[in-house]
Structures are given as structure tokens and as C-alpha cells.
C-alpha atoms as a PDB file:
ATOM      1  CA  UNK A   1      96.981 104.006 -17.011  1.00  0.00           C
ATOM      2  CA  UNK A   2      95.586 103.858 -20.072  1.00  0.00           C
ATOM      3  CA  UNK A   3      95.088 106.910 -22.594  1.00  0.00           C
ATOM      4  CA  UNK A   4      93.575 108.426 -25.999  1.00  0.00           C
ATOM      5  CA  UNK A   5      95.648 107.924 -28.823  1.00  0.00           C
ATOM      6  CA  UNK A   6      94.465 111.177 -30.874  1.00  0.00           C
ATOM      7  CA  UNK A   7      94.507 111.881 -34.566  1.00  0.00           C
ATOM      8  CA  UNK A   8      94.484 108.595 -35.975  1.00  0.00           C
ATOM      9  CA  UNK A   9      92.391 109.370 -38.389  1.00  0.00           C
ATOM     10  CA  UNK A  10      94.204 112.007 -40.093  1.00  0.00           C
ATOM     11  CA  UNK A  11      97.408 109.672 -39.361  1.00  0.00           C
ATOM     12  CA  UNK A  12      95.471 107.756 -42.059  1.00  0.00           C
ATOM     13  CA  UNK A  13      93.877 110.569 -44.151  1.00  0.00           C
ATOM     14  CA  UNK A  14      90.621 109.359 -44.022  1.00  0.00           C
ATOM     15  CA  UNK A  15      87.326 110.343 -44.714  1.00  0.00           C
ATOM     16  CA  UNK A  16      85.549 112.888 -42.237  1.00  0.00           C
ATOM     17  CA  UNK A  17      82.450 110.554 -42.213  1.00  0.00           C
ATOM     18  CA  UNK A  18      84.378 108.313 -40.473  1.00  0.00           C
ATOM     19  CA  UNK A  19      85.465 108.028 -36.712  1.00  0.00           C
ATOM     20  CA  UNK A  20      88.504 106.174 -35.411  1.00  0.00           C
ATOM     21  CA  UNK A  21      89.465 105.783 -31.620  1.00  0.00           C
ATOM     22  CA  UNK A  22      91.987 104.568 -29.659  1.00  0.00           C
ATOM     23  CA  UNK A  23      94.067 103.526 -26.498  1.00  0.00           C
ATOM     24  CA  UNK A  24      97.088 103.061 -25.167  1.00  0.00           C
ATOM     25  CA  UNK A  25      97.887 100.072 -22.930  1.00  0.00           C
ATOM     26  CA  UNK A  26     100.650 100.123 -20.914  1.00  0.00           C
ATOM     27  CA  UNK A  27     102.476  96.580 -20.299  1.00  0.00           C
ATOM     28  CA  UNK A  28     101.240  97.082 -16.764  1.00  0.00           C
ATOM     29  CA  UNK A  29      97.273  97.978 -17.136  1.00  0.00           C
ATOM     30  CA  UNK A  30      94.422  96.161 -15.846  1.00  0.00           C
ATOM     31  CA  UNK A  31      91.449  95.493 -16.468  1.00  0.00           C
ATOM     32  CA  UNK A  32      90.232  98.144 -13.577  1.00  0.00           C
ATOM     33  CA  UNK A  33      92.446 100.882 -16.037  1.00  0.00           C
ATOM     34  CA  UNK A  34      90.637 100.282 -18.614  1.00  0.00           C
ATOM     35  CA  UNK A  35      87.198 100.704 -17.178  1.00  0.00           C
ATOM     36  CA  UNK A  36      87.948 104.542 -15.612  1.00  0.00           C
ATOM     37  CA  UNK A  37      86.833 105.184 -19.300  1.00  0.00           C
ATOM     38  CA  UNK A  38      83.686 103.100 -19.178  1.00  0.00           C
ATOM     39  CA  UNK A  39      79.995 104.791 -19.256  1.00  0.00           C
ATOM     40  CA  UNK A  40      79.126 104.945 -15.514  1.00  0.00           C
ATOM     41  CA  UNK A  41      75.860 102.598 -15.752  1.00  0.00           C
ATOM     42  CA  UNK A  42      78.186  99.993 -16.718  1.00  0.00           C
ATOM     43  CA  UNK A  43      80.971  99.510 -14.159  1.00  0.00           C
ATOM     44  CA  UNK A  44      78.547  97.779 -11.219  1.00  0.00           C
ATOM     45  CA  UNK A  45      78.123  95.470 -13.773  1.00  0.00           C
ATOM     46  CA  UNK A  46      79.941  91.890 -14.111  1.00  0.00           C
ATOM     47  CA  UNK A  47      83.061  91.530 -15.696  1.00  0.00           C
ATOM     48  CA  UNK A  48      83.612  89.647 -18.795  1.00  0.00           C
ATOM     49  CA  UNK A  49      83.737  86.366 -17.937  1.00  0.00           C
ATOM     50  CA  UNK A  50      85.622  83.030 -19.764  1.00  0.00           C
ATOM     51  CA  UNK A  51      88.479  85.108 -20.704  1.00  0.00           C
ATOM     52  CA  UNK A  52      91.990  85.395 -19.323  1.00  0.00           C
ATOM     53  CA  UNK A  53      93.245  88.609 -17.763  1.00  0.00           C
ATOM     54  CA  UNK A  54      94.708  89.952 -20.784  1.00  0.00           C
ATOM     55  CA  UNK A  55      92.439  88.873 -23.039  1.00  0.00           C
ATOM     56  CA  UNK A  56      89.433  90.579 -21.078  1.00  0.00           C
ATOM     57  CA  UNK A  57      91.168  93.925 -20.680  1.00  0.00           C
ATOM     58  CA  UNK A  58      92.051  94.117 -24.383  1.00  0.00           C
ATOM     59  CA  UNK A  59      88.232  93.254 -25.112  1.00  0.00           C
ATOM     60  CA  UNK A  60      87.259  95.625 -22.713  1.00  0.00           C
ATOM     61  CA  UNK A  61      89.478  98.771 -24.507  1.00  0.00           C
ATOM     62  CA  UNK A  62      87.987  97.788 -28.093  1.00  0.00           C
ATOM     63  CA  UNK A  63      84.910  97.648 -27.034  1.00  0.00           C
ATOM     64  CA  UNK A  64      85.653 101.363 -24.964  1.00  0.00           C
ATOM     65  CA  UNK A  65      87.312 102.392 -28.215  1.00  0.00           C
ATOM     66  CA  UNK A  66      84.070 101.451 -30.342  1.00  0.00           C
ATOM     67  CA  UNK A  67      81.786 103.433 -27.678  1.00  0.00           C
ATOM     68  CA  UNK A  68      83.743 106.086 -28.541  1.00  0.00           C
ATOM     69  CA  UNK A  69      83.787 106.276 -32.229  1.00  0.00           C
ATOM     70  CA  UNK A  70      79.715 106.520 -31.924  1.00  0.00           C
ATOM     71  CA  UNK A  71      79.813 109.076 -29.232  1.00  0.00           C
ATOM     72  CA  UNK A  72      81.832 111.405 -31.347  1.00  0.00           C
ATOM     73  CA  UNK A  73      78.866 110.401 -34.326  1.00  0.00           C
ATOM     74  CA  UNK A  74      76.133 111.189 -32.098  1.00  0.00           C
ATOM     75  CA  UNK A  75      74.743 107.623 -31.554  1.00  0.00           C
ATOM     76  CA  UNK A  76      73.874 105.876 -28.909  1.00  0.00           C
ATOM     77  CA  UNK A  77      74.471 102.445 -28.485  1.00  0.00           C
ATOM     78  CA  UNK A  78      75.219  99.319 -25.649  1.00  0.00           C
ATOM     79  CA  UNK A  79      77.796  98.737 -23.904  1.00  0.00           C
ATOM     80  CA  UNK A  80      79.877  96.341 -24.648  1.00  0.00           C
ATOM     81  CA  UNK A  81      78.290  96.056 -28.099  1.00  0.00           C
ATOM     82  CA  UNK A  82      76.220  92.673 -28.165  1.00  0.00           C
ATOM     83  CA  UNK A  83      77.863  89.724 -30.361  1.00  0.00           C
ATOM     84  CA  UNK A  84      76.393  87.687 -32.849  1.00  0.00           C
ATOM     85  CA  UNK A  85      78.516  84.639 -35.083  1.00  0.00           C
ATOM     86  CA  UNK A  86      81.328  86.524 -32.764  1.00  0.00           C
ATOM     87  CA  UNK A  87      80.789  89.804 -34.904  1.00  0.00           C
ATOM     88  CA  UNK A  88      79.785  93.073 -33.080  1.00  0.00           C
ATOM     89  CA  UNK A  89      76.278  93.966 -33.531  1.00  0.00           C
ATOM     90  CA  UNK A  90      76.232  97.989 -34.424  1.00  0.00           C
ATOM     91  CA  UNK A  91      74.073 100.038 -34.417  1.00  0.00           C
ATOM     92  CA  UNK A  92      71.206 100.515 -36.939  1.00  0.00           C
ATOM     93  CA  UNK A  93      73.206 102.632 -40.123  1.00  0.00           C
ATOM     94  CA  UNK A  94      76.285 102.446 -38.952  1.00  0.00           C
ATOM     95  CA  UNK A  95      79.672  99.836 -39.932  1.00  0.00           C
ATOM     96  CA  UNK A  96      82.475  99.399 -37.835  1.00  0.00           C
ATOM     97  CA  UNK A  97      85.206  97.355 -37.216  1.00  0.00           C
ATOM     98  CA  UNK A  98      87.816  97.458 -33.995  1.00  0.00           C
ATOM     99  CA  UNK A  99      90.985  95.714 -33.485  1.00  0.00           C
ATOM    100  CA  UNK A 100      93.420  95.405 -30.464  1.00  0.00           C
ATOM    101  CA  UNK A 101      96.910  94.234 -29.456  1.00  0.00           C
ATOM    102  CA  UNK A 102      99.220  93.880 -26.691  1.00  0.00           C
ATOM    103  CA  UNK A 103      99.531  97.446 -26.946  1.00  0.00           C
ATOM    104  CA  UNK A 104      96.727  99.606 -28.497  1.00  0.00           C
ATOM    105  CA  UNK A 105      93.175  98.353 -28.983  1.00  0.00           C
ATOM    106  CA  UNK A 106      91.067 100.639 -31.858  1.00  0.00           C
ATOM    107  CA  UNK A 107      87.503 100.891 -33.282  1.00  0.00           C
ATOM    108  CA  UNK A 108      86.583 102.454 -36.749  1.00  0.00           C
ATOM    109  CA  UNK A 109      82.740 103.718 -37.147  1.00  0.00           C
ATOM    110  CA  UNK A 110      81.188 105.103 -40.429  1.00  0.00           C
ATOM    111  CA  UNK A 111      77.479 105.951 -42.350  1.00  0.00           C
ATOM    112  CA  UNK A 112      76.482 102.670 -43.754  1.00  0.00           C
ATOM    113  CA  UNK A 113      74.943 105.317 -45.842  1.00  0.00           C
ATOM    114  CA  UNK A 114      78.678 106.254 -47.454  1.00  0.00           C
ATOM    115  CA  UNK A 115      80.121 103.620 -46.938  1.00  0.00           C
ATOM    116  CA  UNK A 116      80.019  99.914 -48.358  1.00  0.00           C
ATOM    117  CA  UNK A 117      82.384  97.871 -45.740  1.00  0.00           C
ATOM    118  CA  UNK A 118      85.224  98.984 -43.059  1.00  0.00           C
ATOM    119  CA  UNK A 119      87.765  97.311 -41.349  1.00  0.00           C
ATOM    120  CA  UNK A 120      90.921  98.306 -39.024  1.00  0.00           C
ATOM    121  CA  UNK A 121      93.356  96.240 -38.241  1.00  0.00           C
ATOM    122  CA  UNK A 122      96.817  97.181 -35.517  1.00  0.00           C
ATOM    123  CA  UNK A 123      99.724  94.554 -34.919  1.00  0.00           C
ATOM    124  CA  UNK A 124     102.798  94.799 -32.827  1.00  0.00           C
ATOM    125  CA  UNK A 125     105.906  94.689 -35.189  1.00  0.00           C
ATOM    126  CA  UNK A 126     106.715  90.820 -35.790  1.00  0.00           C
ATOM    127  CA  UNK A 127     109.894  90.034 -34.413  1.00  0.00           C
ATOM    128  CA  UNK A 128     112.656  89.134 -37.547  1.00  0.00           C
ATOM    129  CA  UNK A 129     113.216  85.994 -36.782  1.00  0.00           C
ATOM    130  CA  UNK A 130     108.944  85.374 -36.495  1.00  0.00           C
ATOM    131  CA  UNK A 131     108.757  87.361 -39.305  1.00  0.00           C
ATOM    132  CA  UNK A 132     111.366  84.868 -41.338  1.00  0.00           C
ATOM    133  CA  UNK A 133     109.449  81.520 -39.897  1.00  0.00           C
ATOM    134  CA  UNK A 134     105.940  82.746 -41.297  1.00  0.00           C
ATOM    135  CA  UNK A 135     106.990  84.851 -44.553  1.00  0.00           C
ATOM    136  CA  UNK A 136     105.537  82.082 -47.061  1.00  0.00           C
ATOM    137  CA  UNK A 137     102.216  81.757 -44.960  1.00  0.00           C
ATOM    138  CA  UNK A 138     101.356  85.322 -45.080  1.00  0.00           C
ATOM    139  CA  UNK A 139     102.653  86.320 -49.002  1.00  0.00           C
ATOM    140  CA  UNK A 140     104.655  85.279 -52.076  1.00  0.00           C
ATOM    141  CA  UNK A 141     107.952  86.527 -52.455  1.00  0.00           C
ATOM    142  CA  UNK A 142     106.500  88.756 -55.079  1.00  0.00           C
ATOM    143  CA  UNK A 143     104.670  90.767 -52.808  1.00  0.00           C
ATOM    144  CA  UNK A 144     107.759  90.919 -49.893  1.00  0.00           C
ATOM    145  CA  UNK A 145     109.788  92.078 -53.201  1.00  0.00           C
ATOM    146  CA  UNK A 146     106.775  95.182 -54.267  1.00  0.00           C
ATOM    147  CA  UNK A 147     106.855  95.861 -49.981  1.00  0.00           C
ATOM    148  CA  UNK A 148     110.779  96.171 -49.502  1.00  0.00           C
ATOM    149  CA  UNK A 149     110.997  98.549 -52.546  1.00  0.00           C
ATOM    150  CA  UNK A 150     109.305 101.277 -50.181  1.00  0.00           C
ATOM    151  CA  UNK A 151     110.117  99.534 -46.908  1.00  0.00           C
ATOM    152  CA  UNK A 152     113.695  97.630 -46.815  1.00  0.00           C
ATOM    153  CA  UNK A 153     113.603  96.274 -43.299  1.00  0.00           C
ATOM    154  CA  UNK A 154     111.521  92.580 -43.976  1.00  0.00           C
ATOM    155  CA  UNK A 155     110.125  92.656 -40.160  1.00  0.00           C
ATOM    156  CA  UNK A 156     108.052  95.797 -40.820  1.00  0.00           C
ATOM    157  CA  UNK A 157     107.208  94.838 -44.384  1.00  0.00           C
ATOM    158  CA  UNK A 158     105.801  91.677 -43.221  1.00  0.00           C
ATOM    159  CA  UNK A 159     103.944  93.400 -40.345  1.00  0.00           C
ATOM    160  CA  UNK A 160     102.526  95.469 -42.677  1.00  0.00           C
ATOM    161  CA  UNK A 161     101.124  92.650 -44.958  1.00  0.00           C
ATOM    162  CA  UNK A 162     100.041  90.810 -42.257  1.00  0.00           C
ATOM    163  CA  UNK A 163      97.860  93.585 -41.012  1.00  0.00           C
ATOM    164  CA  UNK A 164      96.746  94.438 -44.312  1.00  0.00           C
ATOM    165  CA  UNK A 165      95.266  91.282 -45.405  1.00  0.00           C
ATOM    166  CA  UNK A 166      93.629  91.220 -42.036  1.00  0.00           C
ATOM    167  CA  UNK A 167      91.695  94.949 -42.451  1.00  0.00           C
ATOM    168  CA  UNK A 168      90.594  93.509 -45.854  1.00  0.00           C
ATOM    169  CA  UNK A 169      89.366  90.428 -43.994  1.00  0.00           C
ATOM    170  CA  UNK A 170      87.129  92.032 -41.346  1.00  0.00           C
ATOM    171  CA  UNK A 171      86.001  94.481 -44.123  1.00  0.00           C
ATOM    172  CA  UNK A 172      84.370  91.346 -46.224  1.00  0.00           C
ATOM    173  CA  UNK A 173      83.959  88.457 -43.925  1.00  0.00           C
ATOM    174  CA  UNK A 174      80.384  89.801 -43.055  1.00  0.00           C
ATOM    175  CA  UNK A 175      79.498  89.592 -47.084  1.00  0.00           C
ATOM    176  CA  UNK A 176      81.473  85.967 -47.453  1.00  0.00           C
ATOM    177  CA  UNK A 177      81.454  84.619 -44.317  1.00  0.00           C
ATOM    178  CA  UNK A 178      83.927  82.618 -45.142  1.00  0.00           C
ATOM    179  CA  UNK A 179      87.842  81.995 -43.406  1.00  0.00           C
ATOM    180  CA  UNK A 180      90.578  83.025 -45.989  1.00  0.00           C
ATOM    181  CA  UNK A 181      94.027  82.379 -46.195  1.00  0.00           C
ATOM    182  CA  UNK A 182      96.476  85.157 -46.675  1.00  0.00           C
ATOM    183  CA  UNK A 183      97.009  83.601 -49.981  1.00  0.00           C
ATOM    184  CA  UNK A 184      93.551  85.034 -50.979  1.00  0.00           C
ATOM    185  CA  UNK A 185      94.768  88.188 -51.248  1.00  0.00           C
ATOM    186  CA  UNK A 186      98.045  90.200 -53.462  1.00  0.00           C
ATOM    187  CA  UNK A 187      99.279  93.333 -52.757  1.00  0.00           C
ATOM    188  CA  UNK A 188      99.486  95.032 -56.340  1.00  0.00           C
ATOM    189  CA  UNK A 189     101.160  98.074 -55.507  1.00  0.00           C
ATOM    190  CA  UNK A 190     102.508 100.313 -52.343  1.00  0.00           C
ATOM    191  CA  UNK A 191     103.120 104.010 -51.978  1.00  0.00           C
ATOM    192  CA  UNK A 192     104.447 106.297 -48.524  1.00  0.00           C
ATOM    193  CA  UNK A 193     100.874 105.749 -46.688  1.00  0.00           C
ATOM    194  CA  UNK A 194      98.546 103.560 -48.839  1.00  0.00           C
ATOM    195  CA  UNK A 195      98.730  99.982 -50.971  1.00  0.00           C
ATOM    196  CA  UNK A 196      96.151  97.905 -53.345  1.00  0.00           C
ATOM    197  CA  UNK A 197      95.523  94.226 -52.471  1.00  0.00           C
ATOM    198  CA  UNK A 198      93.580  92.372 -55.247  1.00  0.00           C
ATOM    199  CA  UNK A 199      91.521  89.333 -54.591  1.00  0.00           C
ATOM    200  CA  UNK A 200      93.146  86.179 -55.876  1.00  0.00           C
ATOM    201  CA  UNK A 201      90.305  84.163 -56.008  1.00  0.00           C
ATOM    202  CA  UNK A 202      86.194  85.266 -55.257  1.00  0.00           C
ATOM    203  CA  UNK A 203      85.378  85.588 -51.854  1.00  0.00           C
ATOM    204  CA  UNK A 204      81.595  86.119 -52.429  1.00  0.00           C
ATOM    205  CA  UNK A 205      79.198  87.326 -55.326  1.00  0.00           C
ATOM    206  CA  UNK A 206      79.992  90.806 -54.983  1.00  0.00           C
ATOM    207  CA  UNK A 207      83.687  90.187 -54.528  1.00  0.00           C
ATOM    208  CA  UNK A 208      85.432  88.400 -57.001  1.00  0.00           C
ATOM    209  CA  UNK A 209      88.674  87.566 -57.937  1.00  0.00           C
ATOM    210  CA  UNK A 210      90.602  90.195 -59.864  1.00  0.00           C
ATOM    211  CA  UNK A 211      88.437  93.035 -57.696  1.00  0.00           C
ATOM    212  CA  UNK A 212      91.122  95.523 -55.706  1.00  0.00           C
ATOM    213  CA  UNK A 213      90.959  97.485 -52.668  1.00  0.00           C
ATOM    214  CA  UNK A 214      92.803  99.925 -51.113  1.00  0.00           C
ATOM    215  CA  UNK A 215      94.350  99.729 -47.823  1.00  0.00           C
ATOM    216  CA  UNK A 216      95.704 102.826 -45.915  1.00  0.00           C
ATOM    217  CA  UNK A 217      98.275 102.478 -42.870  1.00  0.00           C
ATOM    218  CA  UNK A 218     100.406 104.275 -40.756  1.00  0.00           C
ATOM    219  CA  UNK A 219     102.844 103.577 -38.023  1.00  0.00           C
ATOM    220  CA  UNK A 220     103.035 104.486 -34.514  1.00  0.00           C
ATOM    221  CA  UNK A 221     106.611 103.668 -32.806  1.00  0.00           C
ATOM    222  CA  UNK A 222     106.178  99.448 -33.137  1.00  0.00           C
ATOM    223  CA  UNK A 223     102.757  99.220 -34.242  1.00  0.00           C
ATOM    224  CA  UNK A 224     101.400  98.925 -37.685  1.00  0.00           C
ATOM    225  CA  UNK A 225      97.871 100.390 -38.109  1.00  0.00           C
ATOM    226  CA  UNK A 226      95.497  99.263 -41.239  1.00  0.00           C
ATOM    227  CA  UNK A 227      92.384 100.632 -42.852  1.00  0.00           C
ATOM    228  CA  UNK A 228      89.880  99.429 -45.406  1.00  0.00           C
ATOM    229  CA  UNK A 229      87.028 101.957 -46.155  1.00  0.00           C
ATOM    230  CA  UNK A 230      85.226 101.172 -49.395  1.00  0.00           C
ATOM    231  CA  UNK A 231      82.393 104.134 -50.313  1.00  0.00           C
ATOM    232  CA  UNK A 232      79.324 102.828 -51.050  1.00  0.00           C
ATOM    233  CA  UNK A 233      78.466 105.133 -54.215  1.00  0.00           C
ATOM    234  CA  UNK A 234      81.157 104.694 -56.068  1.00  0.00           C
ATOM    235  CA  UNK A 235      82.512 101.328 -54.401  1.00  0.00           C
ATOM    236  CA  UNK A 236      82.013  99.334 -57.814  1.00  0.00           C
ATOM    237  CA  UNK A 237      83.382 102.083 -60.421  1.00  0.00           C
ATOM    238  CA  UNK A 238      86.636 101.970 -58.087  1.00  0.00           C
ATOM    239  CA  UNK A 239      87.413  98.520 -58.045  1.00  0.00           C
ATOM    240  CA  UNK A 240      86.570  98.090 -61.697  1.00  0.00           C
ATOM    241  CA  UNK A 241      89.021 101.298 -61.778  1.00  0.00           C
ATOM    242  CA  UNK A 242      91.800  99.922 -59.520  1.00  0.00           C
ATOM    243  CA  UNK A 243      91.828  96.374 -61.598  1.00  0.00           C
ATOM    244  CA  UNK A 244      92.248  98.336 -64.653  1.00  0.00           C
ATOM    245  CA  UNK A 245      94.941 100.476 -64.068  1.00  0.00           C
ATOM    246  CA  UNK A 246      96.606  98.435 -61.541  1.00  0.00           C
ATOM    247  CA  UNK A 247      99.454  96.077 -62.377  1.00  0.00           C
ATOM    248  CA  UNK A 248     101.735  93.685 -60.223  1.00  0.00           C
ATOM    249  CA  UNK A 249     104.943  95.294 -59.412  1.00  0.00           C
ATOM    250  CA  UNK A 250     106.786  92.233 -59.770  1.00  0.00           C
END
């Protein structure tokens, strides 16, 4: 069956504004274990159809996931949350952003009021020999090098970069709309629970090259997980701040 994965949010020390939720999927759910945490009015309704099995049941647990994250907020909102240019709609005020994998699906919700983009991102670890096929597609060797200083083994360094550049992704592809490459992004620097990409090129008007943003993660057993949160007060001040102090650690 699936289950709650609690405390991810302090796993990633953020902000109390925000809510993250999510599940567990065993190798052997369904689609049916998934929905025991549905809202009731929902499961007489149809499944979602055009998708394969695995695909619908991971839909299905973001989707429970993001329910979640505005229950705990106090909002109310549809079930599954409608889609537009295949981006959740949210509720009025709020961001969010949810992910999902073989394994875990999550959803991240937050003030629009606070905050100035979100995104979450959780990937399986990349099997080494994956991980060796697709290092040059995902970074340059410079930013493998700054990763393996704090984490030596080069399948969980590149599973970390991999989801990192995706969180920063979902956080601004609803101000570019726009596909990037993983080149678009650097990672700067890395500490114990945290590391600074910086833009390589603009992205939009209010994001352009040089600009930096931090990225929190945390593991749980073989999956990465990846956060973006960017406040909305002082969201300019801190990238101006992170390009200034922050230099390549190559």
C-alpha cells in the first residue's frame, strides 16, 4: 500500500509558509492503492484515461500529494487539479510544484504572497553506468568536479544535478516558457544540504544570465529530493547577492 512520507520539509529546512507532501509507492501498488487516499466525491469518478498503468498511478499520487499540501494550508481546491499548457492550475494565491518517480511522487504548496516561484523535483538514483552514458548532457566536468568534492560517488552526484536543474526548471518555466537544456544552468557551489546554480544564459526578462538560485536537497535511501523556493520580497536583493559573492569552484 501506499503511505505518507512525513517531515520532508524539515528534511529540507524549509520555510514554514510552505507545505510539502508525499508518498511512498511500493513496486507493487496500483492505481486502486493510491486512491484509498483520494477525497471521497472523487473515487465514483472515471479514471485517468490515455495513460499507461504506471503512468496513471504516479499521476494519481502527485496529484493526492498536491491535495494534500493545500489541505494542511487551509484551501480548498479540485481534484485532480485542472491542467492548462500541461501545467497544474492552483489555486488563486497559491504556487506549487509536484514531482513523482517510480518510487515517491511529491507536491510543494506556498503563499504566492511570500513567495516568487517553487519547484520540487525527486529522482531514483541513476544507475553508474547511466550515470557515465549521460554525464556530458546533464553538466560540464566542472560542475561533476565542485559535486564530488562533497559527494565522491559520481552516480549520486549526477542524480543530484540532474534533479537540481530540473527543480530550477519547473520553478521558471511558467515565467519563460521556454525548454532548456541542462547546459542552461551551473552549479556554483555545494554544501551538506544546499547548492547555487547560476543561469548561463537568460531564460526570460526577469531571469537573466549570471542570476543564482539556491537549491536545497536531501536524500531518502535511493532517492534524491530537490527544492527551489525563491521569496518574493527579497527574491531580487538575493540573487543580486548570490552572483556577487558567489564564485565557481572550479
Amino acid at each position: 500500500m501506499t503511505a505518507w512520507i512525513l517531515g520532508l520539509a524539515d528534511l529540507l529546512e524549509l520555510s514554514p509558509d510552505i507545505r510539502l507532501s508525499g508518498l511512498a509507492l511500493p513496486t507493487s501498488r496500483t492505481s486502486m492503492d493510491v486512491l484509498v487516499h483520494a477525497p471521497t466525491s472523487w473515487l465514483g469518478q472515471s479514471m485517468v484515461t490515455g495513460m499507461s498503468h504506471k503512468r496513471r498511478t504516479e499521476f494519481l499520487a502527485g496529484r493526492l500529494c498536491a491535495f494534500h499540501s493545500l489541505s494542511e494550508m487551509g484551501v480548498d481546491a479540485e481534484f485532480p487539479l485542472p491542467v492548462q499548457d500541461r501545467l497544474p492550475i492552483w489555486p488563486p494565491g497559491i504556487l506549487g510544484s509536484i514531482s513523482h518517480c517510480a518510487s515517491v511522487a511529491v507536491a510543494m504548496a506556498a503563499p504566492a504572497t511570500r513567495f516568487h516561484a517553487v519547484g520540487i523535483d525527486v529522482e531514483m538514483l541513476i544507475d553508474a553506468e547511466i550515470a557515465q552514458d549521460i554525464r556530458h548532457s546533464v553538466g560540464r566536468d566542472r560542475e561533476l568536479e565542485c559535486l564530488e568534492r562533497n559527494i565522491p560517488c559520481r552516480a549520486r552526484s549526477l542524480t543530484l544535478l540532474f534533479s537540481a536543474k530540473e527543480a530550477l526548471y519547473k520553478a521558471l518555466y511558467p515565467f519563460s516558457r521556454q525548454y532548456k537544456d541542462f547546459h542552461a544552468a551551473e552549479i556554483v557551489s555545494c554544501q551538506a544540504n544546499a547548492l547555487v546554480l547560476r543561469l548561463t544564459e537568460d531564460w526570460c526578462g526577469s531571469w537573466r544570465g549570471g542570476a543564482c538560485v539556491e537549491v536545497r536537497y536531501a536524500w531518502m535511501d535511493r532517492e534524491v529530493l530537490t527544492a527551489v523556493c525563491i521569496p518574493r520580497v527579497s527574491s531580487i536583493h538575493s540573487r543580486i547577492t548570490l552572483a556577487a559573492i558567489t564564485q565557481p569552484e572550479v
